[in-house]
N, C-alpha and C. Protein backbone atom coordinates (compact mmCIF):
# COMPACT_ATOMS: atom_id res chain seq x y z
N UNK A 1 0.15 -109.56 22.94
CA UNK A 1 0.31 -110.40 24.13
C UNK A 1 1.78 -110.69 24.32
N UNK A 2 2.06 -110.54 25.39
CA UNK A 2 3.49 -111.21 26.10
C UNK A 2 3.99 -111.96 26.87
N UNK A 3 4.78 -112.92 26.68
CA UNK A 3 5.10 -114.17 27.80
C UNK A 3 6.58 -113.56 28.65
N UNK A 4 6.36 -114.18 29.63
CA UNK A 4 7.85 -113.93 30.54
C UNK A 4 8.22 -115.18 30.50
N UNK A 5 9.66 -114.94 30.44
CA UNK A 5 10.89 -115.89 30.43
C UNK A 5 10.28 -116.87 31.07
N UNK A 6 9.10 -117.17 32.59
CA UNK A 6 8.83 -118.71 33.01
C UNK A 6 7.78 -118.65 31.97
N UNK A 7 6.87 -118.30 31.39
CA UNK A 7 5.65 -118.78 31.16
C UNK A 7 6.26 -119.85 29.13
N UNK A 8 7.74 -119.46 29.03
CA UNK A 8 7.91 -120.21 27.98
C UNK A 8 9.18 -121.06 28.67
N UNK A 9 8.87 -121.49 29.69
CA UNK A 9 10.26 -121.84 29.92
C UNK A 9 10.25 -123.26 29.40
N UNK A 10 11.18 -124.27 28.75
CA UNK A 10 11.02 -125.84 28.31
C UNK A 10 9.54 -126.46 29.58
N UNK A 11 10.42 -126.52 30.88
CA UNK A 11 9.19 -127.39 31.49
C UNK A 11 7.81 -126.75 31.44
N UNK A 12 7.40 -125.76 31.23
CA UNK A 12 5.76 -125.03 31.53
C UNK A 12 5.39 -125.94 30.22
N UNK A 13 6.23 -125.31 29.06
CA UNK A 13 6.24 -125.94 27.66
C UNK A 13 5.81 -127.66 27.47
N UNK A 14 6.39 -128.14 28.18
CA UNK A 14 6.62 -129.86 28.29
C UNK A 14 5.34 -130.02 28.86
N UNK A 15 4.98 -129.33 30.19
CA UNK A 15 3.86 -129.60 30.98
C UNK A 15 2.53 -129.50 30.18
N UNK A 16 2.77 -128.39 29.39
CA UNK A 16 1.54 -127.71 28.67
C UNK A 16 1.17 -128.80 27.38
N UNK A 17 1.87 -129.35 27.30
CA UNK A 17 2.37 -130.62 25.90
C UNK A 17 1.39 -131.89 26.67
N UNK A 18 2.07 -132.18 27.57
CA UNK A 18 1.84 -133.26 28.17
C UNK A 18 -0.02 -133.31 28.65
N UNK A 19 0.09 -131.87 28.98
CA UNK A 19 -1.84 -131.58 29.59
C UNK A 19 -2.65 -131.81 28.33
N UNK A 20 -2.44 -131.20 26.99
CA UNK A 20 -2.71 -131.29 25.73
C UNK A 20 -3.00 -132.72 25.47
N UNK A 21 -2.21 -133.90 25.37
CA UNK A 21 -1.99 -134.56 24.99
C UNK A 21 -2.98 -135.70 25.74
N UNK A 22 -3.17 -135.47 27.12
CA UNK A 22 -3.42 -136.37 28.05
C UNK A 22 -5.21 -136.04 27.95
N UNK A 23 -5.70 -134.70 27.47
CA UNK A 23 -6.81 -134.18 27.01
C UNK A 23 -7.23 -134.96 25.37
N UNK A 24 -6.44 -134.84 24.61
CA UNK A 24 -6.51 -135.40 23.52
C UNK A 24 -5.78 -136.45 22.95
N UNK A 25 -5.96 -137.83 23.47
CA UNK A 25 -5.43 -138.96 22.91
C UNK A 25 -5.24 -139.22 21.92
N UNK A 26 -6.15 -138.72 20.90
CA UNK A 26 -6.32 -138.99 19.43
C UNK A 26 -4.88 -138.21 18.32
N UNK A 27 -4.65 -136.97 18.91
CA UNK A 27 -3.13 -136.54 18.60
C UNK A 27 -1.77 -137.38 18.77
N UNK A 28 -1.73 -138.29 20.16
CA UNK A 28 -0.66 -138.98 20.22
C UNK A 28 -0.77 -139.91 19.16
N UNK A 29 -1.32 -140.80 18.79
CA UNK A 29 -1.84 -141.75 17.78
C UNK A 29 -2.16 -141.48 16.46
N UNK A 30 -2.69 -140.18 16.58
CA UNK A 30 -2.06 -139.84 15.16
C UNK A 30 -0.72 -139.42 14.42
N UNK A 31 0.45 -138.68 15.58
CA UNK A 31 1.14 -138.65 15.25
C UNK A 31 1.99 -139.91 15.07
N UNK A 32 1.83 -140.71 15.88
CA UNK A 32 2.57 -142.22 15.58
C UNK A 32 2.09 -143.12 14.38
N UNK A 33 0.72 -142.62 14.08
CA UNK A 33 0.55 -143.56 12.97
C UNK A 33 1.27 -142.56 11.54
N UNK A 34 1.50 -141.19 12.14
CA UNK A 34 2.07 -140.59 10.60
C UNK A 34 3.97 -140.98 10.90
N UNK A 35 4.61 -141.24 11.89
CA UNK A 35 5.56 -141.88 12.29
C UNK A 35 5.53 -143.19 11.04
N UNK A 36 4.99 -144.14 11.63
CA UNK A 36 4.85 -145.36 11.21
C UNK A 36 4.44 -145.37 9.75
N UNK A 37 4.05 -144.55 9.03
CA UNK A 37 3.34 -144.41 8.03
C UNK A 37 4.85 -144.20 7.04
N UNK A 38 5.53 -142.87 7.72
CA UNK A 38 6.66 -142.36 6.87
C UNK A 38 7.81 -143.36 7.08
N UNK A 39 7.85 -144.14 8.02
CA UNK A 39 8.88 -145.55 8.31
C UNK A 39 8.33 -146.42 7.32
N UNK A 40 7.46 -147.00 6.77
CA UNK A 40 6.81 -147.43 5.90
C UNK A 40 6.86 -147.02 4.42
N UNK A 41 7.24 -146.26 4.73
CA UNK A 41 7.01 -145.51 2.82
C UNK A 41 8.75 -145.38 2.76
N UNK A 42 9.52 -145.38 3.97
CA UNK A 42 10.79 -145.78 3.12
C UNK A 42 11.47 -146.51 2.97
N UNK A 43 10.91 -147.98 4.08
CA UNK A 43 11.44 -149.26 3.79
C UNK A 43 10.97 -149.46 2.51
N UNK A 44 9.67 -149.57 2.24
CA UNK A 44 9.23 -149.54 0.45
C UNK A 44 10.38 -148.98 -0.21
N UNK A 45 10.46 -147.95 -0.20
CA UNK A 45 11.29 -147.42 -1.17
C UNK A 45 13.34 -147.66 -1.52
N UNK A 46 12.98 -148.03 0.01
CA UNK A 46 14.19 -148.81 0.01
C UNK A 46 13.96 -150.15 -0.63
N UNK A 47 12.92 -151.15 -0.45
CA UNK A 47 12.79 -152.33 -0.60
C UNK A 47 12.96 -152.62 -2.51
N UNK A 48 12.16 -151.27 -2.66
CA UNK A 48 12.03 -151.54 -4.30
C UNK A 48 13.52 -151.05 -4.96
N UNK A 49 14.25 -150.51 -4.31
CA UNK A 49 15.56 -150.15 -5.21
C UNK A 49 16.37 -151.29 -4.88
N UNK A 50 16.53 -151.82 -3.81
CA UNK A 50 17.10 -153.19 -3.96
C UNK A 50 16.54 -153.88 -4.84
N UNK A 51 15.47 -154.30 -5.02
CA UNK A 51 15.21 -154.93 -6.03
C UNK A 51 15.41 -154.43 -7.53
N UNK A 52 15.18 -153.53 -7.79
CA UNK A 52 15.82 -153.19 -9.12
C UNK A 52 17.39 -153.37 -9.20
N UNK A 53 18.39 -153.41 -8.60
CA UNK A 53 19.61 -153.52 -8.35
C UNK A 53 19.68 -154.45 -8.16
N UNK A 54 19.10 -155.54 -7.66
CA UNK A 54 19.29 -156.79 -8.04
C UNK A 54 18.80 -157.67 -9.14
N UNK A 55 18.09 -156.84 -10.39
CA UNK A 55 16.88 -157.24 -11.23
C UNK A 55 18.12 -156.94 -12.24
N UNK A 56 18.70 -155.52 -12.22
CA UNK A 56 20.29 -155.28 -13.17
C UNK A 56 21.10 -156.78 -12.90
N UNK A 57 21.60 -157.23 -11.87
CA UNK A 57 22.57 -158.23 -11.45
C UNK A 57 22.09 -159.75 -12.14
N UNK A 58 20.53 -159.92 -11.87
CA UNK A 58 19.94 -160.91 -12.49
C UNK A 58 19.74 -160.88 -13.96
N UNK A 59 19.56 -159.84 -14.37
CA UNK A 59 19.37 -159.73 -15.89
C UNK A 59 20.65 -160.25 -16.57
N UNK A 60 20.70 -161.14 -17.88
CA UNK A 60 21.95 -161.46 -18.19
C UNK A 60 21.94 -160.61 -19.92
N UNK A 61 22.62 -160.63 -20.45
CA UNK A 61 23.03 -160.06 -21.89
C UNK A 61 23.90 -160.05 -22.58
N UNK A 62 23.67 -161.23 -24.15
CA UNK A 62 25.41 -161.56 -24.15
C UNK A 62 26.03 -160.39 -25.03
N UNK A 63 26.80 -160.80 -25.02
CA UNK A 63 28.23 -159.99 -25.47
C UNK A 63 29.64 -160.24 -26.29
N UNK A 64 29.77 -159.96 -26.98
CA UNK A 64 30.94 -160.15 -27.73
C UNK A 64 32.57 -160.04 -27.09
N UNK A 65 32.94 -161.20 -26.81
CA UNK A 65 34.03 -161.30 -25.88
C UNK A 65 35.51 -161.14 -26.58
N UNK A 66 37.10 -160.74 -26.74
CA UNK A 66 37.55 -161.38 -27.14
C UNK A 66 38.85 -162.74 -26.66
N UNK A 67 38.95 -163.34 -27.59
CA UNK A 67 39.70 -164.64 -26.70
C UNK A 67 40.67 -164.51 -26.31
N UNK A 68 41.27 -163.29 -27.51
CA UNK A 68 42.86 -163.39 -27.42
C UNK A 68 43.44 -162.22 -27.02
N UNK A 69 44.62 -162.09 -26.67
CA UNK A 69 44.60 -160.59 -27.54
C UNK A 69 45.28 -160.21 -28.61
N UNK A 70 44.59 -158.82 -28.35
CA UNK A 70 44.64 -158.78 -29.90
C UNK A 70 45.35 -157.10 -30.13
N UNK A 71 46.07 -156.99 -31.05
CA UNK A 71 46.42 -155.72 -31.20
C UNK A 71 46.12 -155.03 -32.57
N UNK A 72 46.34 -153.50 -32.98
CA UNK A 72 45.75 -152.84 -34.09
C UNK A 72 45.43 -153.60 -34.91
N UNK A 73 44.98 -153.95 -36.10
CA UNK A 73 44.68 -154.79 -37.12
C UNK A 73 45.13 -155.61 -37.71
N UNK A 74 44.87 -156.62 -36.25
CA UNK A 74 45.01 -158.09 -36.01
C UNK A 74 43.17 -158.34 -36.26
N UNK A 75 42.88 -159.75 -36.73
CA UNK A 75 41.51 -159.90 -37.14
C UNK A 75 40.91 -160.53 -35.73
N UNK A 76 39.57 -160.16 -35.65
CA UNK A 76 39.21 -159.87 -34.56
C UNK A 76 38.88 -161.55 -34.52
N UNK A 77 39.57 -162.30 -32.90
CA UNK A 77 38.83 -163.59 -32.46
C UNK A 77 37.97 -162.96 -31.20
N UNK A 78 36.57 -163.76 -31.22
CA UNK A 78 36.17 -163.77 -30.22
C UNK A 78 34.48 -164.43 -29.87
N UNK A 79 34.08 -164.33 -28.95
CA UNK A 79 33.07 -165.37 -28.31
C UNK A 79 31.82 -164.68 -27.88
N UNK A 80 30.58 -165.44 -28.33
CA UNK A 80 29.75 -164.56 -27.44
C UNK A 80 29.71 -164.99 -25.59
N UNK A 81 29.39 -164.18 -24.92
CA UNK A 81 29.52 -164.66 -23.32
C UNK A 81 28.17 -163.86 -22.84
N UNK A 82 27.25 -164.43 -21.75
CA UNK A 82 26.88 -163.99 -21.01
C UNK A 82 26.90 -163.52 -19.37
N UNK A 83 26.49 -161.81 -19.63
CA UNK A 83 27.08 -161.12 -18.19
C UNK A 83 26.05 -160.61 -17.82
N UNK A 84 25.71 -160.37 -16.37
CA UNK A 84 24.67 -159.36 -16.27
C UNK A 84 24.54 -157.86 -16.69
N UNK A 85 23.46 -157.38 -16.74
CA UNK A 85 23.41 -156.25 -17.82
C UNK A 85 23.63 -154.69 -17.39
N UNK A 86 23.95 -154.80 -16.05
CA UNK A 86 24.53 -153.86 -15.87
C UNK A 86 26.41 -153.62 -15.87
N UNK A 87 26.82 -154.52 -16.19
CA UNK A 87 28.19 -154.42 -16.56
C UNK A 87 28.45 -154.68 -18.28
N UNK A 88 27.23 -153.73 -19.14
CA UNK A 88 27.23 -153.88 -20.44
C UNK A 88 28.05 -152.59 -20.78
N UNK A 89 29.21 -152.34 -21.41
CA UNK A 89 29.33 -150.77 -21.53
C UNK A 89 28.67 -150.27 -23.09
N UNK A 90 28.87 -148.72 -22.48
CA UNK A 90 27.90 -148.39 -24.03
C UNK A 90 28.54 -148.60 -25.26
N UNK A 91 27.57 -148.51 -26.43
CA UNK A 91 28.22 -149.00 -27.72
C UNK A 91 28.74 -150.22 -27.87
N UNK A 92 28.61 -151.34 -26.81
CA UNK A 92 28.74 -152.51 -27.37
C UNK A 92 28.14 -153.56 -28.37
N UNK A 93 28.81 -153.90 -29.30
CA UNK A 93 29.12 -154.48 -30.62
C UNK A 93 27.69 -155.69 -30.49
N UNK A 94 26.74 -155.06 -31.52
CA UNK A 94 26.09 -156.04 -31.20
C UNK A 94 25.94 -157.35 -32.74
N UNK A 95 27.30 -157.36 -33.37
CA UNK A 95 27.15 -157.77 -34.48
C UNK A 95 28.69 -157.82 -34.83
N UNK A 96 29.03 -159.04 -35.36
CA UNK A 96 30.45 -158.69 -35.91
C UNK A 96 31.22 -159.51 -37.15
N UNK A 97 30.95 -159.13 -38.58
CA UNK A 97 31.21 -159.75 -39.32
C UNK A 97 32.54 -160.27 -39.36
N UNK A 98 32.61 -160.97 -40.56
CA UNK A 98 33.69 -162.02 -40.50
C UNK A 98 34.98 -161.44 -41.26
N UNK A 99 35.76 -161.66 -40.54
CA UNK A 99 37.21 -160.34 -41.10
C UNK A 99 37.22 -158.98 -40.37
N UNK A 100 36.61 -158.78 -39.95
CA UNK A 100 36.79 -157.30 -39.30
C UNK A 100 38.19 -157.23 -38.17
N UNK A 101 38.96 -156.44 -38.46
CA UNK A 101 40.31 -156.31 -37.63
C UNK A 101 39.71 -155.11 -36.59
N UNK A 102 40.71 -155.26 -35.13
CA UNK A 102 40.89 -154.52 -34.24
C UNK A 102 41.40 -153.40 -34.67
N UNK A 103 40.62 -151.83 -33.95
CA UNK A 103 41.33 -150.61 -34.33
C UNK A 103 42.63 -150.16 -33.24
N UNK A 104 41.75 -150.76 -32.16
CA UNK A 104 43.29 -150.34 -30.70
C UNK A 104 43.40 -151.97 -30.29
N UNK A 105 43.94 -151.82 -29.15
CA UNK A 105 44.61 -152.96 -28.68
C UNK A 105 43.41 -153.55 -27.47
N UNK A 106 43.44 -154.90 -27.38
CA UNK A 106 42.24 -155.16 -26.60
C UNK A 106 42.63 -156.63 -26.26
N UNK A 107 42.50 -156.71 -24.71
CA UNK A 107 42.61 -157.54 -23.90
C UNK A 107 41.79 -158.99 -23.71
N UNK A 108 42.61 -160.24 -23.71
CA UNK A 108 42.26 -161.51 -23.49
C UNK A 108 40.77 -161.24 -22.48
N UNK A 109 39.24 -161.24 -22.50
CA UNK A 109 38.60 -161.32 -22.14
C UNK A 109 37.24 -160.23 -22.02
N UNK A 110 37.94 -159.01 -22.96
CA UNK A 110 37.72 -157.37 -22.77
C UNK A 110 36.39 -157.48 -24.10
N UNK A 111 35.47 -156.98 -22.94
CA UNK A 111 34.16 -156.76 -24.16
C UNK A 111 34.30 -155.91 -25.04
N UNK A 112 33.92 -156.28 -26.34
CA UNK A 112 34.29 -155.32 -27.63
C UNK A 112 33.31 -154.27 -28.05
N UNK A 113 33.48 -153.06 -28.40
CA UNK A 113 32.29 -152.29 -28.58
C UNK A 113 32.48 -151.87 -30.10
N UNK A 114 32.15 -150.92 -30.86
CA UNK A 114 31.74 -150.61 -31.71
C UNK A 114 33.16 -149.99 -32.31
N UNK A 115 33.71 -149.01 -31.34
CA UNK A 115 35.02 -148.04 -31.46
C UNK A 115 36.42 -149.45 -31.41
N UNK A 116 35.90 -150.58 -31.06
CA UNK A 116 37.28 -151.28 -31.26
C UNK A 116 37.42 -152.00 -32.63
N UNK A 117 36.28 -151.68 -33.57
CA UNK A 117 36.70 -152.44 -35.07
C UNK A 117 36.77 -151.66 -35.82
N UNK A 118 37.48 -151.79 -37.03
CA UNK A 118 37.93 -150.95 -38.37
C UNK A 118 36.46 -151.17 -38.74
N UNK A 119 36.14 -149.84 -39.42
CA UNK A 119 35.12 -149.92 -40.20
C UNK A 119 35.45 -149.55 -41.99
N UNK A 120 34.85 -150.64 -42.89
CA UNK A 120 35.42 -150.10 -44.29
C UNK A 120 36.22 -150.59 -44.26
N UNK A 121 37.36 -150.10 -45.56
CA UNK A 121 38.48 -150.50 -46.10
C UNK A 121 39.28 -149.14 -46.19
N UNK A 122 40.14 -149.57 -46.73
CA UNK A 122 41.50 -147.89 -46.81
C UNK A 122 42.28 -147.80 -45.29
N UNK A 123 43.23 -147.19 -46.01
CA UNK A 123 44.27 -146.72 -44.31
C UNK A 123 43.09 -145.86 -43.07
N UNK A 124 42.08 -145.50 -43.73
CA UNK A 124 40.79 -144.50 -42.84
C UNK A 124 40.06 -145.98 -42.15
N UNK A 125 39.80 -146.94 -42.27
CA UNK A 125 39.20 -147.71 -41.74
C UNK A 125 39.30 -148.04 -40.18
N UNK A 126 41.02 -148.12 -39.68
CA UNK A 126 41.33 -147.95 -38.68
C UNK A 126 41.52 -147.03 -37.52
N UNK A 127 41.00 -145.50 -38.07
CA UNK A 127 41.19 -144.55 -37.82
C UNK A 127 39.28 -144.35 -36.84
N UNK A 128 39.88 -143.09 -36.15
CA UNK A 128 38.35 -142.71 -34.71
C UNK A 128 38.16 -141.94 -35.86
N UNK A 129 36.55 -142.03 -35.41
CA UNK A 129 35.60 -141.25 -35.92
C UNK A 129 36.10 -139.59 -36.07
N UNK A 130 35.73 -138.94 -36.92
CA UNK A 130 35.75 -137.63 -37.02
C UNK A 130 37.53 -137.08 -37.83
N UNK A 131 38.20 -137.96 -37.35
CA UNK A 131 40.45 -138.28 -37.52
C UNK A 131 40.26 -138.42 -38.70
N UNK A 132 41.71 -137.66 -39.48
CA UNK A 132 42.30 -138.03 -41.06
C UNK A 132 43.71 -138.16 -41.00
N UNK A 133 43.52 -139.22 -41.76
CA UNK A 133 44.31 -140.29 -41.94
C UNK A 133 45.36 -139.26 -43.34
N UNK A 134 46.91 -139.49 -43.10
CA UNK A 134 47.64 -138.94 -44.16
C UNK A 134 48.85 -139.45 -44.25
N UNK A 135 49.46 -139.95 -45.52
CA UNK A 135 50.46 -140.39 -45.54
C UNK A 135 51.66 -139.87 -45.07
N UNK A 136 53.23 -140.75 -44.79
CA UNK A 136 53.81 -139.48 -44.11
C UNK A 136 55.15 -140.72 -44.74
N UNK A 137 56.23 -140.00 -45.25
CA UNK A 137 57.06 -141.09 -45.41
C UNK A 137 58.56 -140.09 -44.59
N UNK A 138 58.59 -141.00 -43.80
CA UNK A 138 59.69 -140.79 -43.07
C UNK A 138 60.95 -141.80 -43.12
N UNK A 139 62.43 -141.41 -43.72
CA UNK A 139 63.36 -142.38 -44.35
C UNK A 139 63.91 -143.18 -42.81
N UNK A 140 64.06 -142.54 -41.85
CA UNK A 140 64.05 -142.91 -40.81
C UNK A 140 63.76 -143.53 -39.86
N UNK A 141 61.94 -144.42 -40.46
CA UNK A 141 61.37 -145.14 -39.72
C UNK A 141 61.00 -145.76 -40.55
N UNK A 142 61.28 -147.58 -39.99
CA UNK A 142 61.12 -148.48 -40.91
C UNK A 142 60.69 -149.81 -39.86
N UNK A 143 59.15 -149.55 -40.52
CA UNK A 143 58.40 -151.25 -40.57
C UNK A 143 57.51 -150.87 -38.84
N UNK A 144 57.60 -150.03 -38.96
CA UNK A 144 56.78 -149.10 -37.47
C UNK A 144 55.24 -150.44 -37.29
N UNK A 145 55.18 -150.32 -35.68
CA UNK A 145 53.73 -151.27 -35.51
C UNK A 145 52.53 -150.58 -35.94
N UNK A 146 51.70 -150.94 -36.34
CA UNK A 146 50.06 -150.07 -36.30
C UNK A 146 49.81 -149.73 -34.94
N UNK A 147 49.08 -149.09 -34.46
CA UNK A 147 48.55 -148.97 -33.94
C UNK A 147 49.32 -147.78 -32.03
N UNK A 148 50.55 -147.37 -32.77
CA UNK A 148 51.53 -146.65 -31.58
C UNK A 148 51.34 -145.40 -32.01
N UNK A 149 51.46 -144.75 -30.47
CA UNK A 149 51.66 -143.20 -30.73
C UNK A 149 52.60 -142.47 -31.05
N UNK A 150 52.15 -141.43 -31.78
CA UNK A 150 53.40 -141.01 -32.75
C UNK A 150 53.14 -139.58 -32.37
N UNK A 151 54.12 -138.39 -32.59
CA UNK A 151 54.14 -136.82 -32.61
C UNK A 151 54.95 -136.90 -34.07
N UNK A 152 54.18 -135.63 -34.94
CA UNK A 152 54.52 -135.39 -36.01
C UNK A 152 55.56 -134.25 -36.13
N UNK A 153 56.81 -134.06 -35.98
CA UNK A 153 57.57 -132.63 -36.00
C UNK A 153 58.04 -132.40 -37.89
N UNK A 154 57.91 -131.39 -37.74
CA UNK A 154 58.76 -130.54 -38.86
C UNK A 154 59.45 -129.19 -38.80
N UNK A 155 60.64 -129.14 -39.02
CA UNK A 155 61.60 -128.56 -38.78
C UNK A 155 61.63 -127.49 -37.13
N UNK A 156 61.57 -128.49 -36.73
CA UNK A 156 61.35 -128.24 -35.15
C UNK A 156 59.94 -127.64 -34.75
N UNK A 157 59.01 -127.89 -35.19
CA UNK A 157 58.02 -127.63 -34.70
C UNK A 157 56.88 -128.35 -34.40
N UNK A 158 55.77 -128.58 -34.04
CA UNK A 158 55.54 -129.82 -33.60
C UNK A 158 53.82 -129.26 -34.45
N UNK A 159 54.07 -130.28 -35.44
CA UNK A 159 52.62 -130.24 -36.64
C UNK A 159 51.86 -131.07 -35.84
N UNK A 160 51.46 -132.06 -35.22
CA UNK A 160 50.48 -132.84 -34.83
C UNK A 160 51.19 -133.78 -33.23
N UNK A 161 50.53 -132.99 -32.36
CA UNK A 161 50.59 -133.87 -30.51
C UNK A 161 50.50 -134.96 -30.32
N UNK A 162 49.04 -134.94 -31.28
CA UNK A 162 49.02 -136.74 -31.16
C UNK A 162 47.98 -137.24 -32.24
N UNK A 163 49.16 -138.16 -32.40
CA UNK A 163 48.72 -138.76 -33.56
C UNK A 163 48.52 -140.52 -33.73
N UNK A 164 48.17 -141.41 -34.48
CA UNK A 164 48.25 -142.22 -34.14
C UNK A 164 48.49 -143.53 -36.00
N UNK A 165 49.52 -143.99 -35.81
CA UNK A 165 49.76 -145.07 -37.11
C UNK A 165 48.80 -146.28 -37.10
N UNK A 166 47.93 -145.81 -38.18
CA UNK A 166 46.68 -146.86 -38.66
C UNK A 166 46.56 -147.87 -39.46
N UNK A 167 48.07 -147.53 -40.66
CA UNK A 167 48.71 -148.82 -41.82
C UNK A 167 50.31 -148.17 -41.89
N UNK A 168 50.46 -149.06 -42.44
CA UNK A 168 51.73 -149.40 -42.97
C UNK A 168 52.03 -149.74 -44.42
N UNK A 169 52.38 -149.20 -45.12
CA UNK A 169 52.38 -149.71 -46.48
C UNK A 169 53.58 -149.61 -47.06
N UNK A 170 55.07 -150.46 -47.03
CA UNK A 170 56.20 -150.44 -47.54
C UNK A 170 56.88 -149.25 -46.69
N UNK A 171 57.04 -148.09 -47.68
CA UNK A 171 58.06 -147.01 -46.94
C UNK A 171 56.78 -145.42 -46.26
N UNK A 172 55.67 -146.16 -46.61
CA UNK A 172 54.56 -144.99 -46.51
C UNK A 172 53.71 -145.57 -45.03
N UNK A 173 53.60 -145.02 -44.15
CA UNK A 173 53.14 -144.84 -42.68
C UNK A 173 51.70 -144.16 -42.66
N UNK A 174 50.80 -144.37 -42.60
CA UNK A 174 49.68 -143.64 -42.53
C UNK A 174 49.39 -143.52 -40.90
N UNK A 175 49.27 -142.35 -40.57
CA UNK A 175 49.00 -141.64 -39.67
C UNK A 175 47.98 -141.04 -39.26
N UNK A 176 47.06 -141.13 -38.08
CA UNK A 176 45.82 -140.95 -38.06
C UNK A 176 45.59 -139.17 -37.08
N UNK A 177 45.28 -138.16 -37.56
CA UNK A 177 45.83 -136.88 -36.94
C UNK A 177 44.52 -136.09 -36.67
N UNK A 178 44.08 -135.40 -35.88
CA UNK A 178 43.48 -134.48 -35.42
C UNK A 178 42.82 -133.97 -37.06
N UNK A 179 41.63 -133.49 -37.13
CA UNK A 179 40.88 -132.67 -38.48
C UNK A 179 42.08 -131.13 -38.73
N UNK A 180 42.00 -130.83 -37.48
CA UNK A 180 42.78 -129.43 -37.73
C UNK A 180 44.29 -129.33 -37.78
N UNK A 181 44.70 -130.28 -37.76
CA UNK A 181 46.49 -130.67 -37.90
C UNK A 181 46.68 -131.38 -39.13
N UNK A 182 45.72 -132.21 -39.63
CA UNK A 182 45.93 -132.88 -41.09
C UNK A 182 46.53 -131.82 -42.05
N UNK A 183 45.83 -130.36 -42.60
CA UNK A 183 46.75 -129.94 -43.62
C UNK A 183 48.40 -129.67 -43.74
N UNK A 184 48.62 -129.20 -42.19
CA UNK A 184 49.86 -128.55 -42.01
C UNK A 184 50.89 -130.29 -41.92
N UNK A 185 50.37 -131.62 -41.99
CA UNK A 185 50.91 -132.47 -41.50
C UNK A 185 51.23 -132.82 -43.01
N UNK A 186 50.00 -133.01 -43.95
CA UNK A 186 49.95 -132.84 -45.49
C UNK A 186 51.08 -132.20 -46.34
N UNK A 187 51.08 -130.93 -45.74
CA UNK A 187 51.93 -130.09 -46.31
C UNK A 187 53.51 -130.74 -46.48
N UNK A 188 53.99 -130.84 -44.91
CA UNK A 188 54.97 -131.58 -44.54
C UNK A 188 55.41 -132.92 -45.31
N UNK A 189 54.67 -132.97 -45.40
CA UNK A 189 54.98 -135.16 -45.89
C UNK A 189 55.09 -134.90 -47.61
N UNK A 190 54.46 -133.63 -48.03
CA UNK A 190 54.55 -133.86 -49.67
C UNK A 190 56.33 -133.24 -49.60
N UNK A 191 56.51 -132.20 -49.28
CA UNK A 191 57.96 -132.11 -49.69
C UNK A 191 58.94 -133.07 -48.17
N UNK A 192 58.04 -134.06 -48.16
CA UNK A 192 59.66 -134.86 -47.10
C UNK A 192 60.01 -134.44 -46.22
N UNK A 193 59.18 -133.39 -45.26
CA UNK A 193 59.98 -132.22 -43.91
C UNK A 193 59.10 -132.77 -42.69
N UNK A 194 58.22 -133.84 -43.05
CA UNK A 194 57.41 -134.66 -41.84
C UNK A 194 58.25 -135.64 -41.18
N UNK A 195 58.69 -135.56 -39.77
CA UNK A 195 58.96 -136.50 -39.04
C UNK A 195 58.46 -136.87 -38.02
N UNK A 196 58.54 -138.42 -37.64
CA UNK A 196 57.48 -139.42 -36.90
C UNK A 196 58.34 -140.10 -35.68
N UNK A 197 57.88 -139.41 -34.78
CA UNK A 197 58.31 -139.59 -33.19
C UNK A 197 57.53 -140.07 -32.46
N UNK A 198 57.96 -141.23 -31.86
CA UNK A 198 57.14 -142.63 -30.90
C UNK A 198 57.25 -141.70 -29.84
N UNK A 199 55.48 -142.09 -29.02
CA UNK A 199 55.46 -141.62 -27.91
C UNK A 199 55.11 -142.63 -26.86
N UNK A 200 55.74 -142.06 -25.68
CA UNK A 200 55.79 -143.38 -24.72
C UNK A 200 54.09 -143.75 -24.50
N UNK A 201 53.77 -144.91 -24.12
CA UNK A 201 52.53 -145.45 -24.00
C UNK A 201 51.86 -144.60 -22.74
N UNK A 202 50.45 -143.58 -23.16
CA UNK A 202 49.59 -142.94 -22.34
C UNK A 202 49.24 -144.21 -21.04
């Protein structure tokens, strides 16, 4: 079968719609109630995500605050506070014994998580997960802060990018270095050819 250009033209089309329609009432009304039906199912769905987003905002959950600040292993002050629970970040500290020092530096009011306390004892306590810690005595640097970035060179070459000072112990610097830069940094520091270069603050 074949139509000519009038027999599909919009108005025959519209007309033919309209004759349909005016024959069968029950189509207009059904399509409006499936209208109204799908307007319905997404104010719901709108209605219920506001409410969960406001159920996060209402929910409260405290938190380990600190008062002061505080820098590398300085002993940790701080408060519990309640916030709503969607401004909880992950790994926050849900426990914090008494003496535990800061591993980085952390801000008058800054929720504390898990990665901001020394865990243990030893120059490794202050040090990220997975990092080794190695002594490095450099005659050149004396009474260095914990907790600054350092580049490790030896004889012009650059043993460790980034590194980071975790103790201090008299003329010995412990240095916190990448797994795969620790030996060659090792190497360096036993015969004295390790040197410790401050890097400007990331």
């Amino acid at each position: 079968m074949s139509f000519t250009p009038r027999e599909l033209s919009p108005a025959r089309l519209g007309r033919n719609a309209r004759l349909v329609l005016a024959r069968r009432p029950w189509i207009r009304w059904l399509t409006v109630g499936a209208v109204a039906a799908a307007a319905g199912a997404s104010v719901h769905a709108q209605l219920q995500s506001l409410d969960a987003a406001r159920a996060q905002w209402t929910d409260q959950q405290r938190v380990p605050v600190a008062t002061a600040t505080l820098s590398p292993g300085d002993v940790l002050v701080w408060e519990w506070r309640s916030i709503p629970a969607v401004g909880v970040p992950d790994g926050v500290a849900l426990s914090i014994p008494d003496g535990v020092v800061a591993r980085q530096h952390l801000g008058t009011g800054e929720i504390i998580v898990d990665a901001d306390m020394s865990v243990g004892d030893g120059p490794a306590a202050g040090a990220a997960a997975g990092r080794v810690v190695v002594p490095v005595s450099d005659p050149l640097v004396t009474s260095p802060a914990v907790g600054l970035d350092v580049t490790i060179y030896s004889d012009g070459l650059v043993l460790a990018d980034e590194a980071r000072i975790v103790q201090v112990d008299g003329a010995v610097v412990f240095v916190e270095v990448d797994a795969t830069d620790a030996p060659m940094v090792a190497a360096a520091a036993q015969t004295r050819q390790a040197s410790i270069a401050f890097v400007a603050p990331r």
